[in-house]
Protein backbone atom coordinates (compact mmCIF):
# COMPACT_ATOMS: atom_id res chain seq x y z
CA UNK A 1 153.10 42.07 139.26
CA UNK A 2 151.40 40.44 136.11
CA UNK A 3 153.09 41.56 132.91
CA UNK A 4 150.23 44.14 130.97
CA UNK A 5 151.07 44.85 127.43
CA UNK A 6 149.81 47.74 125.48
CA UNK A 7 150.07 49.49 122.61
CA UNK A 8 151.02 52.77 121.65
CA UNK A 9 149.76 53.04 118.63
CA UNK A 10 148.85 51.65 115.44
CA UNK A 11 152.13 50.23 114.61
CA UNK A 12 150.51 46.81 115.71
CA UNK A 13 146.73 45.27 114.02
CA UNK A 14 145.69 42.12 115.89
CA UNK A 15 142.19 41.49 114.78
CA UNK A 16 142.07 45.25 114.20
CA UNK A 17 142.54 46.15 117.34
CA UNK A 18 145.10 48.30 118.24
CA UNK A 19 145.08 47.36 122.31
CA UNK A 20 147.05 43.83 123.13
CA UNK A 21 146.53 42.16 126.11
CA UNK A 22 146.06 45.19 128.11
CA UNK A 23 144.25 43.81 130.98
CA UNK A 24 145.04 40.20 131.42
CA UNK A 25 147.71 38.58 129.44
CA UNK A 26 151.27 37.69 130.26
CA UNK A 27 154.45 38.57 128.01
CA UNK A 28 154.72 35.00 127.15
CA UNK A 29 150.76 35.12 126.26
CA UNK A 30 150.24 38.01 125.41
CA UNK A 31 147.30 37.14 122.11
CA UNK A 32 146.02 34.45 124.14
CA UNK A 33 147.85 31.41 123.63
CA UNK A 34 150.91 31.54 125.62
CA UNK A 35 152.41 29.27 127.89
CA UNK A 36 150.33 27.58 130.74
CA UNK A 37 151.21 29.67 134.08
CA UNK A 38 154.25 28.28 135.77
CA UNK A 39 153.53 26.73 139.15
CA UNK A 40 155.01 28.80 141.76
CA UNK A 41 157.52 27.95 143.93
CA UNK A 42 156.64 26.10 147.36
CA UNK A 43 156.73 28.35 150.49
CA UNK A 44 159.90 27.68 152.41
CA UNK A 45 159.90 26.64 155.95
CA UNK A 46 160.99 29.29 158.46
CA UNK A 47 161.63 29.66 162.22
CA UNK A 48 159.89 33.92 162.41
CA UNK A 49 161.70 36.29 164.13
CA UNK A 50 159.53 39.03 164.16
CA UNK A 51 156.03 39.40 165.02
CA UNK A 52 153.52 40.19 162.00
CA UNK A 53 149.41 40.77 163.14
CA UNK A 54 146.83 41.63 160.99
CA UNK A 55 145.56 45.08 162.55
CA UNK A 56 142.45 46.06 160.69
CA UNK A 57 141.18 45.48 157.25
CA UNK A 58 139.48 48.31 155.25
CA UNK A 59 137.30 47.62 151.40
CA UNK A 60 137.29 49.78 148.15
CA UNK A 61 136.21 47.76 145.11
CA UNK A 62 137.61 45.20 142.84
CA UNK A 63 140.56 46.36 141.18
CA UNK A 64 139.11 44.78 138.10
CA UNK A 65 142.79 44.20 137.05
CA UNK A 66 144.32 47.91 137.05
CA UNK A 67 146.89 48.73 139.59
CA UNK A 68 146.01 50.90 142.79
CA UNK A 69 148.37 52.28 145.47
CA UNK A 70 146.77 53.39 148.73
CA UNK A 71 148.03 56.68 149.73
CA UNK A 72 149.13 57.53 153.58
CA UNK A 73 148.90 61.81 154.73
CA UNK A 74 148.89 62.17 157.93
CA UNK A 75 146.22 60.24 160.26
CA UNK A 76 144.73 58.18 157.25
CA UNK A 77 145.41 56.43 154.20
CA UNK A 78 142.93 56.86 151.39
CA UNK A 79 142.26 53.95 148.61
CA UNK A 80 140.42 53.73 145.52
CA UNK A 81 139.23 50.66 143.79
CA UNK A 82 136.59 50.19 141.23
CA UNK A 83 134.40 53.17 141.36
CA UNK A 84 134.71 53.51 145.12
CA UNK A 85 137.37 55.62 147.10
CA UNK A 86 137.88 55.28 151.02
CA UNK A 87 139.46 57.27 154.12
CA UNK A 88 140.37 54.83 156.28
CA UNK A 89 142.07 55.77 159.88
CA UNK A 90 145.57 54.38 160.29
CA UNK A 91 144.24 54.29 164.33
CA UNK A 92 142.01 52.21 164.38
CA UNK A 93 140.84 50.87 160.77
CA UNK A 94 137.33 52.91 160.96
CA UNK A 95 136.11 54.45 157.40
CA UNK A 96 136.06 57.99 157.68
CA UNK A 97 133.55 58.31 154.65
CA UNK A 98 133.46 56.44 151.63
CA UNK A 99 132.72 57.72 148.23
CA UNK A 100 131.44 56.14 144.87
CA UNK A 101 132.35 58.18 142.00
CA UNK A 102 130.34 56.65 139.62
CA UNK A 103 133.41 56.56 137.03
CA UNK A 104 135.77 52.99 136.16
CA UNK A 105 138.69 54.19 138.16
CA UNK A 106 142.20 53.31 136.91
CA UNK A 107 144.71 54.59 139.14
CA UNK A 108 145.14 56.11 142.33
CA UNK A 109 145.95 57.56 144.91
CA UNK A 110 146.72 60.82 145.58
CA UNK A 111 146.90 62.96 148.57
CA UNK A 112 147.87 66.68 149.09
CA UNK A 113 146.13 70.31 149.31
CA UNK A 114 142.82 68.96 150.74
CA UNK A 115 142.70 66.90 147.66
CA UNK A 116 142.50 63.22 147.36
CA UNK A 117 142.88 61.98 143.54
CA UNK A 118 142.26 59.19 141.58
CA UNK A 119 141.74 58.44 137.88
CA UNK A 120 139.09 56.96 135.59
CA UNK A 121 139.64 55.04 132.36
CA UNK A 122 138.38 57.45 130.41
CA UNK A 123 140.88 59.98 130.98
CA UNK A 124 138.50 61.85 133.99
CA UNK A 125 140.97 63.01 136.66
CA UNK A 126 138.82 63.35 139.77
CA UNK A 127 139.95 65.72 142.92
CA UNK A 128 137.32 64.96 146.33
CA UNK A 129 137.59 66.82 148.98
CA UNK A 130 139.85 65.10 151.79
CA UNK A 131 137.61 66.40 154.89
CA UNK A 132 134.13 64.94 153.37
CA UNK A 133 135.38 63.14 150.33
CA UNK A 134 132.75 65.48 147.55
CA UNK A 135 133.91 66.06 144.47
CA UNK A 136 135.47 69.10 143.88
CA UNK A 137 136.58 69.46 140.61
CA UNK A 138 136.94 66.99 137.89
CA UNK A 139 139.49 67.33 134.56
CA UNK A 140 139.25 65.61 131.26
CA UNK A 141 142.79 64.46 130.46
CA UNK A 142 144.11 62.74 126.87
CA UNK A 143 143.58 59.22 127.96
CA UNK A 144 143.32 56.71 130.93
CA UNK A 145 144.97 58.21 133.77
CA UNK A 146 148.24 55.89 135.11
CA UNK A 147 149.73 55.65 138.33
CA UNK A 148 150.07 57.41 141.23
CA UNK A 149 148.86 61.28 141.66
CA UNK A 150 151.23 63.82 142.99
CA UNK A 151 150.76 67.31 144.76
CA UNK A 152 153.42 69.77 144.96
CA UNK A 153 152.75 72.95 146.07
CA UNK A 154 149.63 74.22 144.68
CA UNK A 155 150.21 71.74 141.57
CA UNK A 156 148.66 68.30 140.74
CA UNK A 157 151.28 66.34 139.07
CA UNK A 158 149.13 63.29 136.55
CA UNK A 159 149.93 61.24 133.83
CA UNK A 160 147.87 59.29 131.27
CA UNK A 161 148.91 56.53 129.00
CA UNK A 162 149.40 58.31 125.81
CA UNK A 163 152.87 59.70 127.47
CA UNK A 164 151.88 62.85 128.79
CA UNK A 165 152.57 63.99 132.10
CA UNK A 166 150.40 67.23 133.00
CA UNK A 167 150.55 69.63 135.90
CA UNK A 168 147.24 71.26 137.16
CA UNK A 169 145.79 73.71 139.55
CA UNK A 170 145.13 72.27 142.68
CA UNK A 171 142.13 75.09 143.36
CA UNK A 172 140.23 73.88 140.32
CA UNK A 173 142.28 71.45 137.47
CA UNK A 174 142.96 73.57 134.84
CA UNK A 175 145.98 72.71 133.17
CA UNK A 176 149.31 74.58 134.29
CA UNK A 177 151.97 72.69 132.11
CA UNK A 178 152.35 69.74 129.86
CA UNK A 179 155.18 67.36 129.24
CA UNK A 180 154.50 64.97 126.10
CA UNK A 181 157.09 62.02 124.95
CA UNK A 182 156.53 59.41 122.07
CA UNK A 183 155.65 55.95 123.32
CA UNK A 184 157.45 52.89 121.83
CA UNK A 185 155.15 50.38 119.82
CA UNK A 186 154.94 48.19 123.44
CA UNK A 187 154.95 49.24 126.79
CA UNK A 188 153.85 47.84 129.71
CA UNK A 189 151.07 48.80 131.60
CA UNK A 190 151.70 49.76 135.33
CA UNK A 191 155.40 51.48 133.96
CA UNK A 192 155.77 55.19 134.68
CA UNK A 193 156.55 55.76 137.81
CA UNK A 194 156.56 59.55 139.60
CA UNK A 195 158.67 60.90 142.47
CA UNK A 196 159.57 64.27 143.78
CA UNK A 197 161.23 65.84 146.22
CA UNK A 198 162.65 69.30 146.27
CA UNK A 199 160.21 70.34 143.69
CA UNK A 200 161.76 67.89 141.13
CA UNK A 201 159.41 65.96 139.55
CA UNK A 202 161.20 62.44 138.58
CA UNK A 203 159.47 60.62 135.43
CA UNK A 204 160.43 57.09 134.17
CA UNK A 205 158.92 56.42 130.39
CA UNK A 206 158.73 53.36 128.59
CA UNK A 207 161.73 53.08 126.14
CA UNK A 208 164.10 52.71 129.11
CA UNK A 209 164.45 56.91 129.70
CA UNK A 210 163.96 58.66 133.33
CA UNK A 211 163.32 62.54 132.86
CA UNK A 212 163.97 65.29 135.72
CA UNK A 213 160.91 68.04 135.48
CA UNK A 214 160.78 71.65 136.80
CA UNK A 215 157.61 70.30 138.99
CA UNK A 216 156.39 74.59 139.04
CA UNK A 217 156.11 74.55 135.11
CA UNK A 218 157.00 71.15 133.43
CA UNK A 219 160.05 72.25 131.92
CA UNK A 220 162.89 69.85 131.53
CA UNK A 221 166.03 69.53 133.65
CA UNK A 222 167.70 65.94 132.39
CA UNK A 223 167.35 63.11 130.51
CA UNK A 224 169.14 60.06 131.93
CA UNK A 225 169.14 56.67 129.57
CA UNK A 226 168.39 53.83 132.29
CA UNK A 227 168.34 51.16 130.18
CA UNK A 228 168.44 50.73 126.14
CA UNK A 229 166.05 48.72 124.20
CA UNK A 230 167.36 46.60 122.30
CA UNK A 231 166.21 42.73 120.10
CA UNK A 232 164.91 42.10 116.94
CA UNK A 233 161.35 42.34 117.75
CA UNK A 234 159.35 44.97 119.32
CA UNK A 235 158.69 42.37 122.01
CA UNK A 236 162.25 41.76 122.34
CA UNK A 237 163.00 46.20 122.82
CA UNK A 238 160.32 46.50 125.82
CA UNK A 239 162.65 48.41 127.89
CA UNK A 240 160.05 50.41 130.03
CA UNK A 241 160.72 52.21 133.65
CA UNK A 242 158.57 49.95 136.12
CA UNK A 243 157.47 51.42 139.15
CA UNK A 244 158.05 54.70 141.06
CA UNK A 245 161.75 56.57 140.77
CA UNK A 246 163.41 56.35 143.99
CA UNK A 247 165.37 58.74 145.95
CA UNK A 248 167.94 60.36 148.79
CA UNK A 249 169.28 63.77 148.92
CA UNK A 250 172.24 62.72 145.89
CA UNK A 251 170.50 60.02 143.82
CA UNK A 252 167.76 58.79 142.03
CA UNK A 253 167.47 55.54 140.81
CA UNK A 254 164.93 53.74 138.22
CA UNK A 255 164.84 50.07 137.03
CA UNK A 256 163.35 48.77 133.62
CA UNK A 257 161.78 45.69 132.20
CA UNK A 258 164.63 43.58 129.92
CA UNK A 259 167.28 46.00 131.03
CA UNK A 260 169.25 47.84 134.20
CA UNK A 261 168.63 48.85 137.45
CA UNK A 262 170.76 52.71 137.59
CA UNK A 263 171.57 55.58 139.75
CA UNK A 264 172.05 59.19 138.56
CA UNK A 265 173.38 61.98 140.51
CA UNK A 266 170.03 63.94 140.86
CA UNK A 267 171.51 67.62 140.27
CA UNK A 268 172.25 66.63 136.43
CA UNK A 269 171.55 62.94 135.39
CA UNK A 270 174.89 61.60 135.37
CA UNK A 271 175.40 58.09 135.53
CA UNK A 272 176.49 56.80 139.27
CA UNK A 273 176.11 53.09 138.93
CA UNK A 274 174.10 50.48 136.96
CA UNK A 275 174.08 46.86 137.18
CA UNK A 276 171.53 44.24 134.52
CA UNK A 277 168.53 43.22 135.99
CA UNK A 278 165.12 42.83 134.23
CA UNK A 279 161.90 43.94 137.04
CA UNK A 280 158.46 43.83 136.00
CA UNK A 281 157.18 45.83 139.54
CA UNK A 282 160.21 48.02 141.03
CA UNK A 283 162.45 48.99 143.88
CA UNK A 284 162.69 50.58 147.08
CA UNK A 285 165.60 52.17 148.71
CA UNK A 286 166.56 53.12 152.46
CA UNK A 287 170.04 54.16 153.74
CA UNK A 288 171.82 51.83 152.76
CA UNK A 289 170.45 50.11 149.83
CA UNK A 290 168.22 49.58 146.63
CA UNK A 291 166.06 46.95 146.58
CA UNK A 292 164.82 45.14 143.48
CA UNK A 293 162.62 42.71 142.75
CA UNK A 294 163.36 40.73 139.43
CA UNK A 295 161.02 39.39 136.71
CA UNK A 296 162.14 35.97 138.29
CA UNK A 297 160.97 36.99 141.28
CA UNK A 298 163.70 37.17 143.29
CA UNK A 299 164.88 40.31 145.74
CA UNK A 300 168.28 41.66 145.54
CA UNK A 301 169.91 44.52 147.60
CA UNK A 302 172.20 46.62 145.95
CA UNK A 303 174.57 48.63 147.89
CA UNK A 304 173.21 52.18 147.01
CA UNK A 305 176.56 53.85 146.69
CA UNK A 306 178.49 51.05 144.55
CA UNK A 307 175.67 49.12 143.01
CA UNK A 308 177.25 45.50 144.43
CA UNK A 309 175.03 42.43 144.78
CA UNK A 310 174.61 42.48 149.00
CA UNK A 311 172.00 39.78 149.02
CA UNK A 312 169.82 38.09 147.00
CA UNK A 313 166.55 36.11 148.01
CA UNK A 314 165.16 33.74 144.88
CA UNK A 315 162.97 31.50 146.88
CA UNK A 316 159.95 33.21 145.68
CA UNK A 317 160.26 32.21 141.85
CA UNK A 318 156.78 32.20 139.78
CA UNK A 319 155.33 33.85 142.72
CA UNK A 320 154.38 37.12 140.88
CA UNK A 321 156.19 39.41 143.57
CA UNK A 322 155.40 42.76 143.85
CA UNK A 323 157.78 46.09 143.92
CA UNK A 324 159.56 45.76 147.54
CA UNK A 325 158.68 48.37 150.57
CA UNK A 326 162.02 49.19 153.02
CA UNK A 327 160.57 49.53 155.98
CA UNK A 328 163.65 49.83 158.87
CA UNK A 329 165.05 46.20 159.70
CA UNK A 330 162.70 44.86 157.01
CA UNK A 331 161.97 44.14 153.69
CA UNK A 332 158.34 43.37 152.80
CA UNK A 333 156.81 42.04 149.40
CA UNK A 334 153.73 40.26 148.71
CA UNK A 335 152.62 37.36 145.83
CA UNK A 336 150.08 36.60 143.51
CA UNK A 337 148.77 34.36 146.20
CA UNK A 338 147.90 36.74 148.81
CA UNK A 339 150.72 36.08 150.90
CA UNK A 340 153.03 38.72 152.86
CA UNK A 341 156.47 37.99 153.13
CA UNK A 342 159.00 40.03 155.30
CA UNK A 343 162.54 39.97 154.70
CA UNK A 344 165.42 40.93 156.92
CA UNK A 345 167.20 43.76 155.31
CA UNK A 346 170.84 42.65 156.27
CA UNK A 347 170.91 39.30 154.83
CA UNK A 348 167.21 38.34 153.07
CA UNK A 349 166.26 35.56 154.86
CA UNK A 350 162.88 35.28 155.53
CA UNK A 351 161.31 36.63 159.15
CA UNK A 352 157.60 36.50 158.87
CA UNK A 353 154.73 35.64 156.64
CA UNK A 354 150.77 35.90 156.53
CA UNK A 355 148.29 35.61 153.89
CA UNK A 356 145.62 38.25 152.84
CA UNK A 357 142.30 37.10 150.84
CA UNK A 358 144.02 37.64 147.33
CA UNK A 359 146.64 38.47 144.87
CA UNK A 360 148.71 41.64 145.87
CA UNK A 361 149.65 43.58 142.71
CA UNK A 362 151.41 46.74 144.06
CA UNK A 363 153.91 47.12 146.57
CA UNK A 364 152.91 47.32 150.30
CA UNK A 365 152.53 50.76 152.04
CA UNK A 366 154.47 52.21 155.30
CA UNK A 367 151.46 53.58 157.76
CA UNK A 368 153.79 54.12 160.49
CA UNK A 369 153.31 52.48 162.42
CA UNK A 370 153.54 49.25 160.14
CA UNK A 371 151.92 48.84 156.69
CA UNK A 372 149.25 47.81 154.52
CA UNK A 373 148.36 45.89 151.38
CA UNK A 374 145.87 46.04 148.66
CA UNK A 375 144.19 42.50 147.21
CA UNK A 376 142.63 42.31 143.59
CA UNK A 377 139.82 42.11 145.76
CA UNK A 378 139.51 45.59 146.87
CA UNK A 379 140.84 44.75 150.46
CA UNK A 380 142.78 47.19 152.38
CA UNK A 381 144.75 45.35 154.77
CA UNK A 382 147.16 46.66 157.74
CA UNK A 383 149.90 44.85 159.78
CA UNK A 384 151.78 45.82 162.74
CA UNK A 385 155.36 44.23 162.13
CA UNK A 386 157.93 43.82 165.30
């Protein structure tokens, strides 16, 4: 995933703005005169040992450079991208309906309670109706909504870049709860992550810090530290929470940006295992073990009950990897050039590729059966993997 930076904030004026980069820049470029982009690293030659077809390709919009993650419930999986948002049936690739929302949408989706959800960049939090995708209620939040939306119960779980994570009504928006943090100077847009399970909510914040939340009423359980910042320049104390928590019935685990991949004990935050890494895009987890990939670009399996190094696979430097999906025998992650790369989950070597129209920026998708990706270009793009 390409590095956003943003700021919380005035702390920083650069030409009296108080937004940095926050759509296009890299960490190393971040006002504009970085670095030229590093060429990435050749594909490596591979004898495949699985089988990996292209089974149907859906569209949204462009992404215009925000970060979408299709959504799978049940039969479909529903996508957003610029102002449009799409069922799509996992069957047979057929759009279901199709709806423009007229709003810049930032972030989604979300699926639960009839609802599908997305977000606009003007802080609009918009709920259509999952049968005929019409709007059914829409909610003015603090700022541009982030991430990935969450239903729990008869809740909406949200959060916006200003910190705040809110819980609505899923009958009609209106606020139930509200969780606010300070934001660092810097943080990185497409950090944040949600996940919940048990009705835990599971927050990672910029500033290195993963929160457990009472998902019925927002009220604190834990605070774990996953990583802390730390340098002599703002820059230099980025230690944000990329990507989505993940989780199992004992642990959850978070990793951050200049800092540590950890597991907590999920009934009180305490500290299981952590090992350094630095991840710009996240990790995945099955039974056996967390999977991160680095800002190098390399993927690394960590043994989820010790934390040791089982594998790593760097042959995918300057490729702008995204966050990994665990998907049974496999591994998948996809690049900045549109390619899909599957990974054998015992030992990382590499068991299938294909190519998509365009950069992937979020991690691929389980359908069940197989997955899908999303391109900058608004393409929504399923493979059946065996």
């Amino acid at each position: 995933m390409k590095m956003r930076l943003m700021v919380a904030g005035l702390a920083l004026a650069v030409s009296g703005c108080s937004t940095v980069g926050s759509m296009t820049s890299t960490v190393g470029g971040w006002f504009g005169h970085g670095p030229a982009k590093a060429k990435p690293a050749e594909l490596v030659e591979f004898k495949p040992t699985a089988s990996l077809a292209e089974a149907w390709k859906g569209e949204t919009g462009d992404t215009g450079g925000y970060l979408f993650h299709p959504q799978v419930e049940g039969d479909d999986v529903f996508a957003a991208g610029g102002s449009r948002v799409v069922r799509i049936a996992v069957a047979n690739g057929n759009t279901v309906w199709k709806t423009d929302t007229g709003a810049k949408l930032s972030a989604g989706t979300g699926a639960g309670g009839g609802l599908v959800l997305v977000g606009s960049s003007k802080g609009e939090l918009l709920a259509l109706d999952r049968a005929s995708g019409k709007e059914r209620w829409k909610a003015a939040l603090s700022s541009e909504v982030t991430g990935q939306m969450l239903v729990v119960g008869d809740s909406v779980m949200a959060r916006t870049g200003d910190g705040r994570v809110q819980g609505l009504a899923v009958a009609d928006g209106s606020r139930k709860w509200l969780y606010t943090r300070t934001l660092p100077v810097l943080s990185l847009r497409g950090s944040g992550g949600m996940a919940v399970r048990d009705d835990v909510l599971y927050a990672g914040f910029p500033g290195g810090k993963l929160v457990a939340l009472n998902a019925a009423n927002g009220a604190q359980l834990w605070e774990a530290t996953v990583a802390q910042p730390h340098g002599a320049t703002e820059l230099e104390r980025v230690a944000d929470v990329m990507g989505n928590p993940v989780l199992d019935e004992r642990q959850v685990c978070a990793v951050t940006y200049q800092g540590r991949v950890a597991c907590f004990a999920r009934s009180n935050g305490e500290l299981l295992w952590a090992r350094d890494t630095s991840s710009n895009s996240g990790l995945a987890m099955d039974e056996r073990n967390v999977y991160v990939t680095d800002d190098k670009d390399a993927v690394t399996a960590y043994d989820k009950t010790s934390g040791r190094a089982v594998w790593r696979q760097d042959k995918l430097a300057r490729r702008e990897v995204t966050a990994p999906l665990a998907l049974g025998a496999w591994v998948v992650v996809a690049d900045g050039e549109g390619y899909v790369h599957v990974l054998s989950a015992e030992d990382g070597r590499f068991v299938a590729r294909a190519r998509v129209d365009s950069a992937v920026r979020t991690a691929p998708v389980d359908i069940g059966p197989g997955f899908a990706v999303q391109t900058a270009k608004g393409s929504v793009v399923a493979f059946r993997l065996k």
